[in-house]
C-alpha atoms as a PDB file:
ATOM      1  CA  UNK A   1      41.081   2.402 -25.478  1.00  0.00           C
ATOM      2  CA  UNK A   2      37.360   3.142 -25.899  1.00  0.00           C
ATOM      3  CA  UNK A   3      34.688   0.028 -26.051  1.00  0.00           C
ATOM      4  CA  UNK A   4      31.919   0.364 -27.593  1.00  0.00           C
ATOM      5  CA  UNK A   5      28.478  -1.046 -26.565  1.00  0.00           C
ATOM      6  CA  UNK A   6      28.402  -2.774 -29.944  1.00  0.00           C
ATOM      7  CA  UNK A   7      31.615  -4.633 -28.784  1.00  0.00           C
ATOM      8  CA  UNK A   8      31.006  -5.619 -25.344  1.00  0.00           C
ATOM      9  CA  UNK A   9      26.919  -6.734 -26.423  1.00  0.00           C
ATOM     10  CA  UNK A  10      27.031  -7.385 -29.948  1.00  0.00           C
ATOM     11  CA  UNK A  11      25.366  -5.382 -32.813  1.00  0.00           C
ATOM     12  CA  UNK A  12      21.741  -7.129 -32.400  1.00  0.00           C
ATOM     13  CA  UNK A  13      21.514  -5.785 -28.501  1.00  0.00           C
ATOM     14  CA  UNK A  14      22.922  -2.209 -29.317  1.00  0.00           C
ATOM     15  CA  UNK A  15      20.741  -2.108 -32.432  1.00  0.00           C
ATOM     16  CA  UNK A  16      17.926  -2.396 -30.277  1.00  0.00           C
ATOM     17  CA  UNK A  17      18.924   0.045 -27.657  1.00  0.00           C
ATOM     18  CA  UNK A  18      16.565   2.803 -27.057  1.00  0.00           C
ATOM     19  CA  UNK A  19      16.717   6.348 -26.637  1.00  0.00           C
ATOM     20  CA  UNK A  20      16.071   8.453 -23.329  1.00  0.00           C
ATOM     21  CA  UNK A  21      13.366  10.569 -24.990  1.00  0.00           C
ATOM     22  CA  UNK A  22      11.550   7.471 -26.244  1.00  0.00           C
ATOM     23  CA  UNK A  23      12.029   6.143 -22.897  1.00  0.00           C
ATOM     24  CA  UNK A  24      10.455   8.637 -20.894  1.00  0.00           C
ATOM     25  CA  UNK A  25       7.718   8.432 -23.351  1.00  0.00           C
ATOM     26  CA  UNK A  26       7.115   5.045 -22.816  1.00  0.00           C
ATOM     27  CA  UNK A  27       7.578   5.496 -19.114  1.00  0.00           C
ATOM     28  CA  UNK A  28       4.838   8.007 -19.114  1.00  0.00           C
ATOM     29  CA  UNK A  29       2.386   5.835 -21.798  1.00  0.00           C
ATOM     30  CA  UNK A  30       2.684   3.149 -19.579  1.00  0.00           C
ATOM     31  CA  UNK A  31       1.953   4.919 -16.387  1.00  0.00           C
ATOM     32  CA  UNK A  32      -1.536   6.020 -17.879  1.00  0.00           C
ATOM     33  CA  UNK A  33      -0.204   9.753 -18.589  1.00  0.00           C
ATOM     34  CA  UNK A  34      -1.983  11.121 -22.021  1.00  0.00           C
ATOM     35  CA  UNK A  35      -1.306  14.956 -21.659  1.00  0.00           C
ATOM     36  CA  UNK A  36       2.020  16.846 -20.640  1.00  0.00           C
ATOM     37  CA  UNK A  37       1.199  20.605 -19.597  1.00  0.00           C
ATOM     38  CA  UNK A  38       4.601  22.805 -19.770  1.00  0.00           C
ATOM     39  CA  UNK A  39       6.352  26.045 -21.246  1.00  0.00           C
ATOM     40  CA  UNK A  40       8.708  25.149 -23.861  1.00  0.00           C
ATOM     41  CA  UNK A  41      12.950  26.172 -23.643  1.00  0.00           C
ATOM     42  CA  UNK A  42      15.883  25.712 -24.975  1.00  0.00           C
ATOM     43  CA  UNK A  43      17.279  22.688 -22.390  1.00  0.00           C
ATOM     44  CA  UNK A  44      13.881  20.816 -23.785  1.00  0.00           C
ATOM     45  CA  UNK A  45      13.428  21.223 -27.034  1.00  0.00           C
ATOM     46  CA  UNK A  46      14.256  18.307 -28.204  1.00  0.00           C
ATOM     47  CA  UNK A  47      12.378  16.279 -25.236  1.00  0.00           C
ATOM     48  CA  UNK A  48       9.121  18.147 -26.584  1.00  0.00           C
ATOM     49  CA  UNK A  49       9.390  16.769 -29.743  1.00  0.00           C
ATOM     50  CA  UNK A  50      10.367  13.190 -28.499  1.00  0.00           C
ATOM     51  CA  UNK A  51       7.330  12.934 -26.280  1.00  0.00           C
ATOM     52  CA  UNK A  52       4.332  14.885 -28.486  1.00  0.00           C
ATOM     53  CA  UNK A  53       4.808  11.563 -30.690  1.00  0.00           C
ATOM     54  CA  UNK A  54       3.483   9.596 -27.767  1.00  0.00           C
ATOM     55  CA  UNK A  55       1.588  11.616 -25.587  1.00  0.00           C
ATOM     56  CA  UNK A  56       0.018  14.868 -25.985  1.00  0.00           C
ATOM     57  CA  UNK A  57       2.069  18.000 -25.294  1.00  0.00           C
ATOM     58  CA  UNK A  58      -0.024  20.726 -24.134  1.00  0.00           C
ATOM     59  CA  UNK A  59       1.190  24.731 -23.849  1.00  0.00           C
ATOM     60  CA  UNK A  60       0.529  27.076 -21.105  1.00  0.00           C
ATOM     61  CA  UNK A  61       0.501  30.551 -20.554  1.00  0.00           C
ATOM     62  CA  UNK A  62       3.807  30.497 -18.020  1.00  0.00           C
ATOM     63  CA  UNK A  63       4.972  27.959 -15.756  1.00  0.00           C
ATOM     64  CA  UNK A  64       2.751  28.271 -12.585  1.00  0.00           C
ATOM     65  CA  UNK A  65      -0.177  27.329 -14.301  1.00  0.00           C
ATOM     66  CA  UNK A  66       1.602  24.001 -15.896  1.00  0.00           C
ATOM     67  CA  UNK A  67       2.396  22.950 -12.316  1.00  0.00           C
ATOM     68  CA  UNK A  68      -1.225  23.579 -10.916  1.00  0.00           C
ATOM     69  CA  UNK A  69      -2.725  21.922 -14.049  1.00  0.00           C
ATOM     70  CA  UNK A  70      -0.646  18.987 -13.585  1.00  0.00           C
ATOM     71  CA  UNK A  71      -1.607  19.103 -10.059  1.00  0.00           C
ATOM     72  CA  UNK A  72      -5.262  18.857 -11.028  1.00  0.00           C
ATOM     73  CA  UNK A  73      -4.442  16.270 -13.584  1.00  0.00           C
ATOM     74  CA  UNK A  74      -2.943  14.215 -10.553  1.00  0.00           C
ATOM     75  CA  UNK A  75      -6.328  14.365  -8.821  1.00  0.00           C
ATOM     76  CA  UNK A  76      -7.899  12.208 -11.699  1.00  0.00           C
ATOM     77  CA  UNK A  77      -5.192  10.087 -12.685  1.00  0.00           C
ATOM     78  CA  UNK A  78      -2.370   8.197 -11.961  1.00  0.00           C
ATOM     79  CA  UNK A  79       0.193  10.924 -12.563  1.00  0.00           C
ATOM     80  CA  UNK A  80       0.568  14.558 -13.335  1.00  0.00           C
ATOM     81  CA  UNK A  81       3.237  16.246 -15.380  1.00  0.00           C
ATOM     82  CA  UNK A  82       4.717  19.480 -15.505  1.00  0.00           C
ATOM     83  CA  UNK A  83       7.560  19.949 -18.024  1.00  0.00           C
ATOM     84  CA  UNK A  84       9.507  23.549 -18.248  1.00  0.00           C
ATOM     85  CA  UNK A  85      13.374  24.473 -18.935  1.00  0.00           C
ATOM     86  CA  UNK A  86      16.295  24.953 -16.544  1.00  0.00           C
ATOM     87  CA  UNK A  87      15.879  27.096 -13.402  1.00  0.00           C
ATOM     88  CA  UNK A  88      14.231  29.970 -15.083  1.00  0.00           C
ATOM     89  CA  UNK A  89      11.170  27.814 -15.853  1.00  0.00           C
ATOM     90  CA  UNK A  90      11.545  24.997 -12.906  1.00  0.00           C
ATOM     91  CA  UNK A  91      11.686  27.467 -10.114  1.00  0.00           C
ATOM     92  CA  UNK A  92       8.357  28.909 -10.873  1.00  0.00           C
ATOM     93  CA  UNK A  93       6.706  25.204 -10.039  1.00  0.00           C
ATOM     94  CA  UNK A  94       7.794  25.448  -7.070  1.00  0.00           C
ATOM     95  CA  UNK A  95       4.404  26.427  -5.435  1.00  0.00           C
ATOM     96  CA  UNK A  96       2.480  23.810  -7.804  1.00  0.00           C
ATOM     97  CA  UNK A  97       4.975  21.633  -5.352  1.00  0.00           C
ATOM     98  CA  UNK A  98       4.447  22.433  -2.686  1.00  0.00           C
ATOM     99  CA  UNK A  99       0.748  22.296  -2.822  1.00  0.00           C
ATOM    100  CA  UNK A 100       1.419  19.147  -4.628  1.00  0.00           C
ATOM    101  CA  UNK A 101       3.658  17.583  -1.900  1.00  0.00           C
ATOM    102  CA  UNK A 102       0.951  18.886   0.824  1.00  0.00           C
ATOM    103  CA  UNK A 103      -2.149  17.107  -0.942  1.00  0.00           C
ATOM    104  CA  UNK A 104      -0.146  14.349  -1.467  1.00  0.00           C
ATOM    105  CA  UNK A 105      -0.473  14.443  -5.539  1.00  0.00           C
ATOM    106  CA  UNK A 106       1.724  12.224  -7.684  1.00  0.00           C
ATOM    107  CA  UNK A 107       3.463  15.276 -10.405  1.00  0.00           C
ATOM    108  CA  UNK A 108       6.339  14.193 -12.206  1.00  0.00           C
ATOM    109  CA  UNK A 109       8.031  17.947 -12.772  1.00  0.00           C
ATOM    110  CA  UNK A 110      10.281  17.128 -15.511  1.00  0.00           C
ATOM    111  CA  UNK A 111      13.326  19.994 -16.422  1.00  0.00           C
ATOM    112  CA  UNK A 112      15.493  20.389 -18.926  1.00  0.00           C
ATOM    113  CA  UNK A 113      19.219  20.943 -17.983  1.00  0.00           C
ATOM    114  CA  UNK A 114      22.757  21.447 -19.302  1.00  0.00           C
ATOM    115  CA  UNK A 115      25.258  18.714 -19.957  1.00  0.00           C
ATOM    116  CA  UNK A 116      27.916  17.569 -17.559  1.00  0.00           C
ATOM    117  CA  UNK A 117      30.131  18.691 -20.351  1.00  0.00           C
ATOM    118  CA  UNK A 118      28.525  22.403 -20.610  1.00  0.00           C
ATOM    119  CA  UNK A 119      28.811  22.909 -17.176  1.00  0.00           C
ATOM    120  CA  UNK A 120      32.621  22.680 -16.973  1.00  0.00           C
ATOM    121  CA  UNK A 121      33.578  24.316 -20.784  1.00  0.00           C
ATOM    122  CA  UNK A 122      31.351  27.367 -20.808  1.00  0.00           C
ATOM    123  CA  UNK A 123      29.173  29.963 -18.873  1.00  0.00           C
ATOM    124  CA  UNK A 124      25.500  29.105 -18.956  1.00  0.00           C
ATOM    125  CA  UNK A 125      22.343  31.079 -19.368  1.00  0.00           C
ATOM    126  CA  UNK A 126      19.392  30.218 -16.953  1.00  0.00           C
ATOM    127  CA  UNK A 127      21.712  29.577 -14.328  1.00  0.00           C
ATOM    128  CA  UNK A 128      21.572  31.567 -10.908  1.00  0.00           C
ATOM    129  CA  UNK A 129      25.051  33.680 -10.849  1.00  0.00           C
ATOM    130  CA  UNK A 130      25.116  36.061  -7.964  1.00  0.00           C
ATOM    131  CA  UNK A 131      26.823  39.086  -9.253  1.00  0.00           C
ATOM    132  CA  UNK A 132      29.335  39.034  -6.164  1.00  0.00           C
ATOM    133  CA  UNK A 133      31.128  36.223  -6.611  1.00  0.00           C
ATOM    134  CA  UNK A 134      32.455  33.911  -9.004  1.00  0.00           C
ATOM    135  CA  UNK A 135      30.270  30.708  -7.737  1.00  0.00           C
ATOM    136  CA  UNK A 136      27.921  29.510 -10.329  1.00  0.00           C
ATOM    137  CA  UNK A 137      24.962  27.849  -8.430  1.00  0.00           C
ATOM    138  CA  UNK A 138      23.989  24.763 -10.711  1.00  0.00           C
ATOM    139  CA  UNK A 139      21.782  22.640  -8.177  1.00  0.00           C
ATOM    140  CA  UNK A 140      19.562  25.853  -7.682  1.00  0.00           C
ATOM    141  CA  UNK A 141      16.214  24.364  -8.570  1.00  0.00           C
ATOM    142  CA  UNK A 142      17.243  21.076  -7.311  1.00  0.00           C
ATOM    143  CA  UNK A 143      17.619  22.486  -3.545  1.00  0.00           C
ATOM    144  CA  UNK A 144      14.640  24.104  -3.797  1.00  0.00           C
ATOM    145  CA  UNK A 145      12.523  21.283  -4.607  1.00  0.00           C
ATOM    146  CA  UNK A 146      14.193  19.274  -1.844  1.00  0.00           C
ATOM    147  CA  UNK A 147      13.667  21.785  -0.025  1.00  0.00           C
ATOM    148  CA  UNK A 148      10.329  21.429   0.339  1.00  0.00           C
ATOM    149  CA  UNK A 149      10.529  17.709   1.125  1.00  0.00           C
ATOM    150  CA  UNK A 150      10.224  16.838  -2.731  1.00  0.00           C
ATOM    151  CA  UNK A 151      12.222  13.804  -3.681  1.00  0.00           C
ATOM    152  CA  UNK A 152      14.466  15.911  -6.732  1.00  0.00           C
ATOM    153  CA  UNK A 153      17.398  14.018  -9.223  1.00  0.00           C
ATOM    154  CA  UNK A 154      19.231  15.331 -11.991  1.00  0.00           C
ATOM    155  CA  UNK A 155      19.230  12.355 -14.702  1.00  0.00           C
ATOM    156  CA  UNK A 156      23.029  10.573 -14.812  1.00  0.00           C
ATOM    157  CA  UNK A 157      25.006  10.867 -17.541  1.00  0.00           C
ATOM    158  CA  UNK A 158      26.881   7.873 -19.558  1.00  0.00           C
ATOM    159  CA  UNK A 159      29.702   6.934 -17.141  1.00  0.00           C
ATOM    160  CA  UNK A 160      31.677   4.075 -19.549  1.00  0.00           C
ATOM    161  CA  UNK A 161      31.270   4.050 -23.712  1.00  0.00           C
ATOM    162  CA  UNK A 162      30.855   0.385 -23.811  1.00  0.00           C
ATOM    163  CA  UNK A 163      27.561   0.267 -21.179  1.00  0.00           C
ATOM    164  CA  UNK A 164      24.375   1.794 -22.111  1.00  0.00           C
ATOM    165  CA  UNK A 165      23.137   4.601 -20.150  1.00  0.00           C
ATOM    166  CA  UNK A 166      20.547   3.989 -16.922  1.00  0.00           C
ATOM    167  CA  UNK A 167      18.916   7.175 -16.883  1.00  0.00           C
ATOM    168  CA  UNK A 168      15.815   5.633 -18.130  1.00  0.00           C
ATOM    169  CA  UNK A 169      15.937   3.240 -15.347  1.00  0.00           C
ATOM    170  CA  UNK A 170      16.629   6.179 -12.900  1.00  0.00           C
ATOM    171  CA  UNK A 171      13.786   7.753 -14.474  1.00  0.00           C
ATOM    172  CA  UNK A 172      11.197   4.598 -14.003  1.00  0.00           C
ATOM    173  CA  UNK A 173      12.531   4.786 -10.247  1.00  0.00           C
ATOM    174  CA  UNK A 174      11.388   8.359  -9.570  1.00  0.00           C
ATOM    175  CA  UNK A 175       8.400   7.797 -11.138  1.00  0.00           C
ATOM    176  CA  UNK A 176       7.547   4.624  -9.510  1.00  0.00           C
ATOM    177  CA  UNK A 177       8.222   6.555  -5.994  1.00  0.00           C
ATOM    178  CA  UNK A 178       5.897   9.290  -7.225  1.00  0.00           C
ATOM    179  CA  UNK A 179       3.088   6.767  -7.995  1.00  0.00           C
ATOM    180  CA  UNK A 180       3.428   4.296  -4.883  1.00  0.00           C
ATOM    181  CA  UNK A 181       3.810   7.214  -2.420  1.00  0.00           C
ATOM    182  CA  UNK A 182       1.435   9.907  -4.115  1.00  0.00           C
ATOM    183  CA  UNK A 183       4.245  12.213  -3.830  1.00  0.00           C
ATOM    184  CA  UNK A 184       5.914  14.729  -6.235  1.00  0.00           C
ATOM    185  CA  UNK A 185       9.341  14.145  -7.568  1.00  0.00           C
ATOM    186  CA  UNK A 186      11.616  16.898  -9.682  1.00  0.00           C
ATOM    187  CA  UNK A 187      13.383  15.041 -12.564  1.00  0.00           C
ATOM    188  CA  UNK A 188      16.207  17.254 -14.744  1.00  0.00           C
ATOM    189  CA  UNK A 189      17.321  15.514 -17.766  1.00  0.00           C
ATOM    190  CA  UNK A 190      20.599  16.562 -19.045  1.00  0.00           C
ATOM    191  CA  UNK A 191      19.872  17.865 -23.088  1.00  0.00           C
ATOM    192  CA  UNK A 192      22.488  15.995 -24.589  1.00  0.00           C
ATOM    193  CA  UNK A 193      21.444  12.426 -22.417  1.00  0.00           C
ATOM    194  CA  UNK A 194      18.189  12.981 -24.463  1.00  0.00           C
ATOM    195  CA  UNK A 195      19.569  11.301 -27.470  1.00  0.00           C
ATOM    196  CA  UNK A 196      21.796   8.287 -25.456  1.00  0.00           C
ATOM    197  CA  UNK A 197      20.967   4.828 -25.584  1.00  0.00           C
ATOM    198  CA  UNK A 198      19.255   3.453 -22.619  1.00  0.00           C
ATOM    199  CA  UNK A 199      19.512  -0.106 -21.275  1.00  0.00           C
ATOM    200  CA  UNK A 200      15.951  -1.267 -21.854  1.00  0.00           C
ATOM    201  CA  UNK A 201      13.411  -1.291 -19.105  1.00  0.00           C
ATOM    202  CA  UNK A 202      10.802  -3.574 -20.872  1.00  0.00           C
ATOM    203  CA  UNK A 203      11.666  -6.476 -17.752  1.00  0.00           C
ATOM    204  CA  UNK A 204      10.590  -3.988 -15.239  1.00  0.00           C
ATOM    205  CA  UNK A 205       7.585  -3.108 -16.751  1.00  0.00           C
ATOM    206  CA  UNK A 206       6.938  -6.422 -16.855  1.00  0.00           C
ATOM    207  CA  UNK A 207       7.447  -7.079 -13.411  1.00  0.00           C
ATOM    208  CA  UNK A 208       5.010  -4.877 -12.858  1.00  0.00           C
ATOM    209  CA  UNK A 209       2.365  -6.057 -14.835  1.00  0.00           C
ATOM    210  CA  UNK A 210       2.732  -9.253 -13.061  1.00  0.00           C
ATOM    211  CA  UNK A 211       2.015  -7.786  -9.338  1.00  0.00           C
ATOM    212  CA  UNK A 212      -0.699  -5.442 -10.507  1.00  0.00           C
ATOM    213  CA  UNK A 213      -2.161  -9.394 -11.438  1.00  0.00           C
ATOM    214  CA  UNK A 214      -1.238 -10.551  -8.748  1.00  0.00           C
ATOM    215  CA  UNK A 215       2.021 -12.613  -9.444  1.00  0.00           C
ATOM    216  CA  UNK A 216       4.030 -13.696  -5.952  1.00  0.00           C
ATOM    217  CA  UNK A 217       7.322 -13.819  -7.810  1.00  0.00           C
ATOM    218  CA  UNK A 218       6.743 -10.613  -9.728  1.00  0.00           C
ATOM    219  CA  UNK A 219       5.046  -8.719  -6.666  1.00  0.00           C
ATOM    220  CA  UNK A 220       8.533  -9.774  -4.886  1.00  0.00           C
ATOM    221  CA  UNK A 221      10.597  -8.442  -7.242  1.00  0.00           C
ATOM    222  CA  UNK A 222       8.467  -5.416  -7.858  1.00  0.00           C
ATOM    223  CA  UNK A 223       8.067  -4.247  -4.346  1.00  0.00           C
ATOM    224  CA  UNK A 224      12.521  -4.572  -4.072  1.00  0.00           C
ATOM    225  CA  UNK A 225      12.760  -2.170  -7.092  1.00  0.00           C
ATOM    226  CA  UNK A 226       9.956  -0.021  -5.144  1.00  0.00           C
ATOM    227  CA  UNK A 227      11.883   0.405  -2.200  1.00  0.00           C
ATOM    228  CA  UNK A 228      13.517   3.477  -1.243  1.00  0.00           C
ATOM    229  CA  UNK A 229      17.099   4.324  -1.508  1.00  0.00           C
ATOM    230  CA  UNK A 230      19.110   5.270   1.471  1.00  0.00           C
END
């Protein structure tokens, strides 16, 4: 029998659930990021027009020149960020990353992707399909960001109905690694994620806000959520 997260936490906490989009976008806001460069697509639509209400969502002329702008904007502030569509757009950032990972610049390169349920129904466009064999290479982008020693995640889907997604949380993570280390990180978010509801990250933020004062408790528990995952 399905839960829902209404039943297990009661209407007040789902009410107050937020979205993924409006999470990044808070993630980002709080991070100091004003100005997105990217090439719109069809996997990130709808994560355009989440974020341009917070920050502001600029256009370039293809995807290279997204990733080196964001690479400059990393030289001047806290975080760059390079936003394109699956594979087709993300592989192009690749040299943006690896300059990036080289001058030890903190870019965010945020891509659109399919959903888990996509994948398995139906044959996608943007994805790398050699034409001799049947093998459908999904992680293509993904390995080649890793590839170049770049930490890369695809955002999680919702694994139970009655628990609120963590992809925001998994998002706050990659970003956190990408500001403590001055290193770039390759984030896919799933389209149809965009529009889940996230368990709120407010408490972390806060945590952090009390070791950038100088809090012992908070520094504690900031520098655990810093640490890096096996």
């Amino acid at each position: 029998m399905s839960v829902s997260i209404e039943s297990n936490f009661g209407a007040d906490y789902a009410a107050h659930l937020p979205l993924l989009g409006d999470s990044i976008a808070e993630l980002l806001a709080f991070f100091g990021v004003k100005r997105v460069y990217g090439v719109g697509g069809d996997f990130v639509a709808n994560l355009i027009n989440t974020l341009d209400k917070r920050v502001a969502v600029l256009p370039s002329s293809n995807e290279m020149h997204a990733g080196f702008s964001a690479c400059a904007q990393a030289e001047l502030n806290p975080l760059g960020v390079c936003m394109t569509t699956y594979t087709v757009g993300s592989l192009p950032c690749t040299s943006a990353a690896a300059l990036a990972r080289t001058e030890g610049l903190p870019v965010v390169f945020i891509s659109g992707a399919p959903g888990e349920a996509e994948i398995n129904s139906q044959a996608l466009h943007h994805s790398v399909h050699p034409h001799t064999a049947w093998h459908t290479d999904l992680d293509a982008a993904l390995n080649a960001f890793k590839a170049l020693g770049v930490r890369a995640e695809r955002l999680q889907g919702q694994r139970h109905s009655g628990q609120p997604n963590v992809a925001a949380e998994q998002f706050l993570q990659l970003i956190t690694y990408a500001y403590v280390n001055r290193q770039p990180v390759y984030i896919e978010v799933p389209a149809p994620i965009e529009e889940s509801f996230q368990s709120d990250t407010t408490q972390k933020l806060n945590c952090y806000i009390g070791y950038r004062n100088g809090q012992a408790e908070a520094t504690r528990r900031w520098q655990e959520l810093c640490e890096k995952r096996d």
